[in-house]
N, C-alpha and C. Protein backbone atom coordinates (compact mmCIF):
# COMPACT_ATOMS: atom_id res chain seq x y z
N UNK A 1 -198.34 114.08 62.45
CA UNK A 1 -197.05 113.69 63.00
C UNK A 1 -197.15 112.26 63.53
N UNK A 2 -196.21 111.54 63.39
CA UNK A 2 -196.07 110.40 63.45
C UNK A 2 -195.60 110.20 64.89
N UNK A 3 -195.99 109.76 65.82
CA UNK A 3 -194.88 109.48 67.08
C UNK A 3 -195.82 108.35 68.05
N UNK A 4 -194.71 107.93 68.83
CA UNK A 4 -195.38 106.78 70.14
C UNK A 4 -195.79 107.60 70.98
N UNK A 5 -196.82 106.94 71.92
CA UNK A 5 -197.65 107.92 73.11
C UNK A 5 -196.29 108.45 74.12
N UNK A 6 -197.11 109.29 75.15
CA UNK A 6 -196.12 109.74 75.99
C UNK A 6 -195.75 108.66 77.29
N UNK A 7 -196.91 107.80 77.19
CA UNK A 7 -196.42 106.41 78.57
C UNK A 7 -195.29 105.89 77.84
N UNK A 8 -195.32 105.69 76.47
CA UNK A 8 -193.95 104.70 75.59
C UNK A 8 -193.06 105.30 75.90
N UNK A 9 -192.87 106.78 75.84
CA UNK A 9 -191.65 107.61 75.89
C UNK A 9 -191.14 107.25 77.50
N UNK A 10 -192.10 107.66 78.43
CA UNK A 10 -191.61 107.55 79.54
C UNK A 10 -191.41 106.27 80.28
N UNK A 11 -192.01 105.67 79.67
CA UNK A 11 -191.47 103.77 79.60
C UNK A 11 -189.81 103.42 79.38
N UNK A 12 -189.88 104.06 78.40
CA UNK A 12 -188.28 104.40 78.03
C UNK A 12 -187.16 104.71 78.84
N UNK A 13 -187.89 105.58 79.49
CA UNK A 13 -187.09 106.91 80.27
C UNK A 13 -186.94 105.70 81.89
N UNK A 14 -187.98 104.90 81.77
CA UNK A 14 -187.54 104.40 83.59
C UNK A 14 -187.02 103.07 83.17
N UNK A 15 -186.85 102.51 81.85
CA UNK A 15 -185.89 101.43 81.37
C UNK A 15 -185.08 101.53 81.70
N UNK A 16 -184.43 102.76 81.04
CA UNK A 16 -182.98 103.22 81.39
C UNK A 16 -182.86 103.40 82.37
N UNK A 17 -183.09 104.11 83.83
CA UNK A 17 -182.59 104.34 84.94
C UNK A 17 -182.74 103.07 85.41
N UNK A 18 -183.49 101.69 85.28
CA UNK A 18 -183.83 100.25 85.86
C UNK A 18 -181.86 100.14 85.47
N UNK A 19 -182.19 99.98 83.84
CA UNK A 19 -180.67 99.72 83.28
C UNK A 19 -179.50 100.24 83.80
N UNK A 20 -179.65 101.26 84.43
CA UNK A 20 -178.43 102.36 84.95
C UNK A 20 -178.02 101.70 86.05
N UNK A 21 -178.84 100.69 86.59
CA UNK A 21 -178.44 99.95 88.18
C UNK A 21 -178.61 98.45 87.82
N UNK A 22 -178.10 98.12 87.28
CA UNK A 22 -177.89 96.39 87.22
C UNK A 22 -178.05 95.64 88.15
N UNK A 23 -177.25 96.18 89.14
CA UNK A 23 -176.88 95.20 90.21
C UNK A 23 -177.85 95.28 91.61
N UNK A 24 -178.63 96.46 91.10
CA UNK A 24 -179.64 97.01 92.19
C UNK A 24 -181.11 96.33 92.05
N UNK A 25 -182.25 96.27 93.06
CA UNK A 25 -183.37 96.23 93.41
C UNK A 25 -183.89 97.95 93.65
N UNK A 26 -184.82 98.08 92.46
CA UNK A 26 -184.84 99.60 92.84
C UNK A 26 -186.35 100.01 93.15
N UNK A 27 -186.83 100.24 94.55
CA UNK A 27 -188.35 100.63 94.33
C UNK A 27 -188.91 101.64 93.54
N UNK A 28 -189.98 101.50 93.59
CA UNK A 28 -190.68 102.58 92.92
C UNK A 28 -190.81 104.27 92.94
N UNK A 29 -190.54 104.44 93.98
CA UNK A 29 -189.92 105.96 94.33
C UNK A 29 -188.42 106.05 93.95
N UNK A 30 -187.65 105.25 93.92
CA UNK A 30 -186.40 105.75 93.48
C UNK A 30 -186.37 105.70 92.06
N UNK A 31 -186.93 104.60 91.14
CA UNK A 31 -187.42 105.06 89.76
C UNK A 31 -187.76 105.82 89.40
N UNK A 32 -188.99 106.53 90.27
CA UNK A 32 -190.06 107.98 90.04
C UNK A 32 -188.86 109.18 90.14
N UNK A 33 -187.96 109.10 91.26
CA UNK A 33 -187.32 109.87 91.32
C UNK A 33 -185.92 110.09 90.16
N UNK A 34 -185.34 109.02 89.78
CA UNK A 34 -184.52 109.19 88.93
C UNK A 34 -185.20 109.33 87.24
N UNK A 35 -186.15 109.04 87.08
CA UNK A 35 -187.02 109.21 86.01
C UNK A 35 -187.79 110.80 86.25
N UNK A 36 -187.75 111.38 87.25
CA UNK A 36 -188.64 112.77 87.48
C UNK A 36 -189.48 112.76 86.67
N UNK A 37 -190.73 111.37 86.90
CA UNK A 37 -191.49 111.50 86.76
C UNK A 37 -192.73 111.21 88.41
N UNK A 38 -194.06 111.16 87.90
CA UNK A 38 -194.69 111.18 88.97
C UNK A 38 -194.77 109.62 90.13
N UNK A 39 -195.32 109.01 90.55
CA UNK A 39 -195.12 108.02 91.27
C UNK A 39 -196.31 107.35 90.49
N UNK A 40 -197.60 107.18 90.40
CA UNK A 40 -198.87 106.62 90.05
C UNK A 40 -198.30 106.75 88.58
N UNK A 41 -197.76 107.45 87.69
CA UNK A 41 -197.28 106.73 86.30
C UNK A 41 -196.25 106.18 86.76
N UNK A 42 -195.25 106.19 87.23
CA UNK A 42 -194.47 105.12 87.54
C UNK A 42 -195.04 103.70 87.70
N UNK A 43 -195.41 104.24 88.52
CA UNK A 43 -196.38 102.16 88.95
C UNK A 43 -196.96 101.98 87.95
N UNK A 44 -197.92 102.54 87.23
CA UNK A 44 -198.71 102.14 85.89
C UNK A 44 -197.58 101.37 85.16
N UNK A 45 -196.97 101.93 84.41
CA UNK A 45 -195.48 101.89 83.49
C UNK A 45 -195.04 100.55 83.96
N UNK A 46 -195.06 99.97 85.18
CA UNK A 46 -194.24 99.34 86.23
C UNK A 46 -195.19 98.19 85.56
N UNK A 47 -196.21 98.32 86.40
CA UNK A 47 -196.87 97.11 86.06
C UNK A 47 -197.14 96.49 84.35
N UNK A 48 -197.24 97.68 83.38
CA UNK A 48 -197.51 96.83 82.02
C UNK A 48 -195.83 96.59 81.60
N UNK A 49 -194.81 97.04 82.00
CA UNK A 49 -193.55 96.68 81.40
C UNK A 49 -193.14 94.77 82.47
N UNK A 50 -193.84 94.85 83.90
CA UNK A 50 -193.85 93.77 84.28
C UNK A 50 -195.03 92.25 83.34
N UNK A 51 -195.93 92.71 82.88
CA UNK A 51 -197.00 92.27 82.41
C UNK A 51 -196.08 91.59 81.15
N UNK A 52 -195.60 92.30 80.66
CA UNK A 52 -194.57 92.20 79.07
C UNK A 52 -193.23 91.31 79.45
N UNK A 53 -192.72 91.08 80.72
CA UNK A 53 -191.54 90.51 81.19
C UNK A 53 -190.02 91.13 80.86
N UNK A 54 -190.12 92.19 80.99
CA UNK A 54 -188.64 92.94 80.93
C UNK A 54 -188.65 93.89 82.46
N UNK A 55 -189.73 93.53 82.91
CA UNK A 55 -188.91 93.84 84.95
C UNK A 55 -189.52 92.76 85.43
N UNK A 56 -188.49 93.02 86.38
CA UNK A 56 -189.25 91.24 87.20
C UNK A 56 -189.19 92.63 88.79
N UNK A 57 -190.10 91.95 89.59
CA UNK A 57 -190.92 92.82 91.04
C UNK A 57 -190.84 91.56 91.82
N UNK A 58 -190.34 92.62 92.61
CA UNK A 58 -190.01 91.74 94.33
C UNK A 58 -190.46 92.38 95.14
N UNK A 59 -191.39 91.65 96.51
CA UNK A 59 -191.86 92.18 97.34
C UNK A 59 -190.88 92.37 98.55
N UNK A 60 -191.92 92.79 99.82
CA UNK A 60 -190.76 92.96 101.23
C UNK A 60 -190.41 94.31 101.23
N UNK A 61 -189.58 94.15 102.46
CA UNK A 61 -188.61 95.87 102.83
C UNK A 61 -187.90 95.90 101.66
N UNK A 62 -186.93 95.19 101.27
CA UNK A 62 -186.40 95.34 100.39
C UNK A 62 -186.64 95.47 98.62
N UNK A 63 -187.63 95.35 99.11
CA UNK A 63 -188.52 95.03 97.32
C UNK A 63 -188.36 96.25 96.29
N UNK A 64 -188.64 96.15 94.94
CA UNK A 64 -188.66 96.88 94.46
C UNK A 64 -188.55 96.16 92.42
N UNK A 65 -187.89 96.46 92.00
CA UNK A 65 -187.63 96.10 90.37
C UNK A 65 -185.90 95.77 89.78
N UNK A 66 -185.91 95.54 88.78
CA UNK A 66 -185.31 95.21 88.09
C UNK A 66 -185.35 94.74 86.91
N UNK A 67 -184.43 95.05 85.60
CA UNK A 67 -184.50 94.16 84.42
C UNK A 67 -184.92 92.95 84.52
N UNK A 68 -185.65 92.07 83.64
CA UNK A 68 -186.10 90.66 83.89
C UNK A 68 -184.74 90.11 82.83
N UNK A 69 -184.19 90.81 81.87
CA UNK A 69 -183.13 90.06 80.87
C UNK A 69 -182.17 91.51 81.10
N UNK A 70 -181.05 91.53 80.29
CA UNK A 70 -179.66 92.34 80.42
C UNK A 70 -180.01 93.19 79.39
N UNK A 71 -179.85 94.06 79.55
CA UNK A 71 -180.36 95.47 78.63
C UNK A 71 -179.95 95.53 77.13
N UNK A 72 -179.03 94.66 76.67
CA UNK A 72 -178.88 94.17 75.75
C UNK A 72 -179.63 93.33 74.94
N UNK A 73 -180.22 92.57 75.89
CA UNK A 73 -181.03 92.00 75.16
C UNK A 73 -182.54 92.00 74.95
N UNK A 74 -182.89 93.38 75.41
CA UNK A 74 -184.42 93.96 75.76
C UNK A 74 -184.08 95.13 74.30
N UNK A 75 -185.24 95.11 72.98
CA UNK A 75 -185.10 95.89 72.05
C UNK A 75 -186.78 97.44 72.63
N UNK A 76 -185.47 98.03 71.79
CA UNK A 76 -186.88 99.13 71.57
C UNK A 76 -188.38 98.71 71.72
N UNK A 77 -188.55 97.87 70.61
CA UNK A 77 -189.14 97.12 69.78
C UNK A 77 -190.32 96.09 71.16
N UNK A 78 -189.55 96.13 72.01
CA UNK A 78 -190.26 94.88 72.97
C UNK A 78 -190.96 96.41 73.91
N UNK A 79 -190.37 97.47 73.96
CA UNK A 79 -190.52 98.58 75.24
C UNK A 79 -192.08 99.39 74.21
N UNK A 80 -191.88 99.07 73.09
CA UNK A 80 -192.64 99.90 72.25
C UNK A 80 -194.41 98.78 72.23
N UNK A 81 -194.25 97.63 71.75
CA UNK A 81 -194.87 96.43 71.80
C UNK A 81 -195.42 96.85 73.94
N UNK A 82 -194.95 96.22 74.43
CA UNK A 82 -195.24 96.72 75.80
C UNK A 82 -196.57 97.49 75.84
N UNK A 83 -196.41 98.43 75.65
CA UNK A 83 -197.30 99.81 75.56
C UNK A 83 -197.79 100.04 75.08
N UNK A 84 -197.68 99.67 73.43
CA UNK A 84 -198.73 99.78 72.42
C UNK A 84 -199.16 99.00 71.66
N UNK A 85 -198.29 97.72 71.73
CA UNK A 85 -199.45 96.47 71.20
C UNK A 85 -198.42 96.19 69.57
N UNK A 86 -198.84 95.79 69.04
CA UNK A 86 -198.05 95.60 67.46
C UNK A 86 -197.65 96.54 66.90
N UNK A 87 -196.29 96.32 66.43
CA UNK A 87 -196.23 97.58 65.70
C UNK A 87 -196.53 97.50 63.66
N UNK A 88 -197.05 98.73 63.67
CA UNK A 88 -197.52 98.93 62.49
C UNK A 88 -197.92 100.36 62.13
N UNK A 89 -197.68 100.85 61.11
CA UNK A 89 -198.02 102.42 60.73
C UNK A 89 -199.52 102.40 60.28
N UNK A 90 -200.18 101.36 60.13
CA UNK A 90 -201.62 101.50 59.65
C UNK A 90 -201.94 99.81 60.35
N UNK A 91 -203.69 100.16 60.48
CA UNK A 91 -203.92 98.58 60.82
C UNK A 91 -203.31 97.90 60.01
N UNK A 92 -204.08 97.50 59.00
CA UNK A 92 -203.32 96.55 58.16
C UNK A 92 -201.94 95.84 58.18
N UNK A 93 -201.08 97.07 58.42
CA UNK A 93 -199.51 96.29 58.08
C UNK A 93 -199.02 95.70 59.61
N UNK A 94 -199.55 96.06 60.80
CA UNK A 94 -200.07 95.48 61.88
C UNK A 94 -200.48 94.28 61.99
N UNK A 95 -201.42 93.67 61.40
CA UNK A 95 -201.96 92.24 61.67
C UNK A 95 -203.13 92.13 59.84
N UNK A 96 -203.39 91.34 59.53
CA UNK A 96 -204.21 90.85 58.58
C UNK A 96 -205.92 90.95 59.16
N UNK A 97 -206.63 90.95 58.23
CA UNK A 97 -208.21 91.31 58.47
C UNK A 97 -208.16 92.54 59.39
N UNK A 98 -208.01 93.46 59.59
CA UNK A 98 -208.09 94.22 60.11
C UNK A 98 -209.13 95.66 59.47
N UNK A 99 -209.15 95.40 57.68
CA UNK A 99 -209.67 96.12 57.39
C UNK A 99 -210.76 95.93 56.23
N UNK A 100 -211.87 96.30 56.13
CA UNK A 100 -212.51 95.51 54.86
C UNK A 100 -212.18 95.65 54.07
N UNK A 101 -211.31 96.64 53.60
CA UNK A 101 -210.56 97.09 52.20
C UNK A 101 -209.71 96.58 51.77
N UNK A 102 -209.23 95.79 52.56
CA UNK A 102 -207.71 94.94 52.29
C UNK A 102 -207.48 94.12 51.47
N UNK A 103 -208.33 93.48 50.70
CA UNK A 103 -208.64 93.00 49.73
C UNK A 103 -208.47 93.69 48.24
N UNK A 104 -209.06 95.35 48.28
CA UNK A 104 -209.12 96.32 47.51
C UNK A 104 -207.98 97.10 47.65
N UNK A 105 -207.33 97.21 48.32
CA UNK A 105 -206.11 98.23 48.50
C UNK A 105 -205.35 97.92 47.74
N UNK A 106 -204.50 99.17 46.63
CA UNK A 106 -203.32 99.50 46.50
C UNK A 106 -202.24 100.13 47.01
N UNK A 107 -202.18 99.97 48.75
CA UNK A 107 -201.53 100.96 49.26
C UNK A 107 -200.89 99.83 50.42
N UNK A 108 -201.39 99.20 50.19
CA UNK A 108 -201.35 97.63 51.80
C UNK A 108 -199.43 97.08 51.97
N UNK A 109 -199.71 97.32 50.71
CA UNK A 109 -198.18 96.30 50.28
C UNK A 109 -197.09 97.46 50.82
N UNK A 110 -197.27 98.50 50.16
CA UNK A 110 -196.37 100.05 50.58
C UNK A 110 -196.21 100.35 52.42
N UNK A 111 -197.47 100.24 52.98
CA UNK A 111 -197.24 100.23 54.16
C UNK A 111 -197.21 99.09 54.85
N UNK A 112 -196.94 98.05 54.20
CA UNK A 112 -196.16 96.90 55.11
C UNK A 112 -194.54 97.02 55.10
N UNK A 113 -194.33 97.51 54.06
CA UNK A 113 -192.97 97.70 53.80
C UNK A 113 -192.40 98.88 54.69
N UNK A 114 -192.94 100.08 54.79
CA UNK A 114 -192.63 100.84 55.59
C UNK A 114 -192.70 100.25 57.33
N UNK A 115 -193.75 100.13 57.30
CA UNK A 115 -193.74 99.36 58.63
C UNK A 115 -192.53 98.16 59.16
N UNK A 116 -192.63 97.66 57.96
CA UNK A 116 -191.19 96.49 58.57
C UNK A 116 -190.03 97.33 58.76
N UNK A 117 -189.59 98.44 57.81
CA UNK A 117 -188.37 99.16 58.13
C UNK A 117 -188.65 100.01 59.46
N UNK A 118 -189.90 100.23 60.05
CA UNK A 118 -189.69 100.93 61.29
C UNK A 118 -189.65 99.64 62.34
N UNK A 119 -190.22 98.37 61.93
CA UNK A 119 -190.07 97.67 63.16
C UNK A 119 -188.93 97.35 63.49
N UNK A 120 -187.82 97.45 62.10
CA UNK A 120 -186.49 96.95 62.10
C UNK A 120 -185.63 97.77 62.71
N UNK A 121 -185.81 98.90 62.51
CA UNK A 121 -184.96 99.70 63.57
C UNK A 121 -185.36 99.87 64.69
N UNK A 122 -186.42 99.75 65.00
CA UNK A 122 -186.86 99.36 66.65
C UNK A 122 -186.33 97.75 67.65
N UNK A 123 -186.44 97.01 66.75
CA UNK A 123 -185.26 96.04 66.81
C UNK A 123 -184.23 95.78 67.14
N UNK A 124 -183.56 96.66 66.36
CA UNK A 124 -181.90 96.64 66.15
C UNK A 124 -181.69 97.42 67.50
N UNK A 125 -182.57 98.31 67.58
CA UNK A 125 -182.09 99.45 69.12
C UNK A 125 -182.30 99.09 70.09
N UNK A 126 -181.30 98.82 70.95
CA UNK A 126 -181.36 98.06 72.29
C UNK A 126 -181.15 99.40 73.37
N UNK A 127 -181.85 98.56 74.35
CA UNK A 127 -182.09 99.29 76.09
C UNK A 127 -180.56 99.96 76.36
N UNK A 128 -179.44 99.05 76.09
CA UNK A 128 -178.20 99.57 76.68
C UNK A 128 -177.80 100.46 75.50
N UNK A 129 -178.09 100.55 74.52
CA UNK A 129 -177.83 101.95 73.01
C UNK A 129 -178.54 102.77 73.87
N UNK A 130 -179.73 102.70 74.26
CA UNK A 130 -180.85 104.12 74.84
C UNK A 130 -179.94 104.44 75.94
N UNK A 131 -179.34 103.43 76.98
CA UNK A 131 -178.75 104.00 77.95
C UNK A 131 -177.68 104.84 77.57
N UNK A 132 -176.54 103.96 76.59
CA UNK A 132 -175.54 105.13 76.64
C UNK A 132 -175.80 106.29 75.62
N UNK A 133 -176.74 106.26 75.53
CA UNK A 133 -177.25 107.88 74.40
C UNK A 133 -178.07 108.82 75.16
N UNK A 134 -178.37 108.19 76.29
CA UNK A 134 -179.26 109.10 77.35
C UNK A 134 -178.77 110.29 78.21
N UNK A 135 -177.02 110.46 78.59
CA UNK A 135 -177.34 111.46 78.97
C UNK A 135 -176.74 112.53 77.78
N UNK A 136 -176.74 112.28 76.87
CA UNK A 136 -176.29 113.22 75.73
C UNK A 136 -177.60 113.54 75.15
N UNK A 137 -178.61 112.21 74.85
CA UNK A 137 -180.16 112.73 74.37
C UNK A 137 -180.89 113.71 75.61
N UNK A 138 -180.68 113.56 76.97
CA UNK A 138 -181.01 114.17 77.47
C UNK A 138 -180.84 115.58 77.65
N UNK A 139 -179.61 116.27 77.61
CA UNK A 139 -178.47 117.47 77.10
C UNK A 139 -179.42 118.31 76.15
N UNK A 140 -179.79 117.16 74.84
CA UNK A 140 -180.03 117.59 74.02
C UNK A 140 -181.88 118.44 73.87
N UNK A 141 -182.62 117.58 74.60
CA UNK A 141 -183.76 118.01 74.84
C UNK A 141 -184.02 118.49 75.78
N UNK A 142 -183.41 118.93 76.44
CA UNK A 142 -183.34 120.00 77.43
C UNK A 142 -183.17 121.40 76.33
N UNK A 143 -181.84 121.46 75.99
CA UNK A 143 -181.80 122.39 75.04
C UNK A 143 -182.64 122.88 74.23
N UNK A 144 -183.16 121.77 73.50
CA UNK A 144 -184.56 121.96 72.54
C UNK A 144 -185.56 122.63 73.13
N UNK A 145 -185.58 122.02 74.70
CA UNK A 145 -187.17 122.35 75.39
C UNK A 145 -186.56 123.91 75.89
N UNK A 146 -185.66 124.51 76.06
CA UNK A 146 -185.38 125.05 76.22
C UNK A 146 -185.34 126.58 75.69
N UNK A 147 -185.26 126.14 74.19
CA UNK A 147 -185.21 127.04 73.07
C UNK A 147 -186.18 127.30 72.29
C-alpha cells in the first residue's frame, strides 16, 4: 500500500486548524487540542512545518503559531515535502544517482512519470481545499473508522 507516514497525515490535520484561525496566534495546546492530537507530536510537527516556513512562532504570554503564507498559497505538496523530503514513488524518480541501476533500468522513465502525476496533484491541492473538505472528510472517516 502506497501512503504518506502518519506525522504527514497529522501535519495536515494541525494545518488546517492553524488555517481555521487566520486571524489568530494559536499556542500549542490549543492546536493539540483542536487537532486531538497529543502535545509532544504537536510540537514535533510544529517545529519541522516551522523549519519548512509555512508557520511562523512567536514567543511571550501571548505566543504561539500561525500560517507563515495564506492557505492558499501553501500546497499539499510543500506539507508533504515538509515531512518527507522529495517527492517520488521510487528513489530514482525522486532525485538522479540515487541508484546503481539507473543507467540499466527499463522502468526509470515509467516511474518518473507516475511520480510527476502524483506530485501534480499534490500541487494543485491547496491548505484552504483541505480546509473546506475537512469537516465533511472528517464525517467521513469517522464513519469508516467506525464501520
Amino acid at each position: 500500500m502506497l501512503r504518506v507516514s502518519r506525522l504527514t497525515d497529522y501535519a495536515t490535520v494541525v494545518m488546517t486548524v492553524i488555517a481555521a484561525h487566520p486571524a489568530d496566534v494559536l499556542s500549542t495546546a490549543q492546536i493539540a487540542d483542536g487537532a486531538r492530537l497529543e502535545l509532544p507530536t504537536v510540537s514535533k510537527l510544529l517545529k519541522l512545518l516551522g523549519h519548512a516556513g509555512l508557520v511562523e512562532s512567536f514567543r511571550g504570554v501571548n505566543g504561539g503559531y500561525r500560517l507563515a503564507r495564506a492557505p492558499e498559497a501553501i500546497s499539499l505538496a510543500d506539507i508533504v515535502e515538509a515531512m518527507e523530503g522529495p517527492i517520488g514513488m521510487t528513489e530514482c524518480s525522486a532525485a538522479q544517482g540515487q541508484c546503481e541501476r539507473e543507467s540499466q533500468c527499463g522502468v526509470r522513465g515509467s516511474w518518473q512519470q507516475v511520480s510527476g502525476a502524483v506530485d501534480g496533484v499534490l500541487r494543485a491541492m491547496t491548505l484552504a481545499q483541505m480546509l473546506a473538505g475537512a469537516p465533511q472528510a472528517t464525517a467521513k472517516h469517522a464513519a469508516t473508522a467506525a464501520g
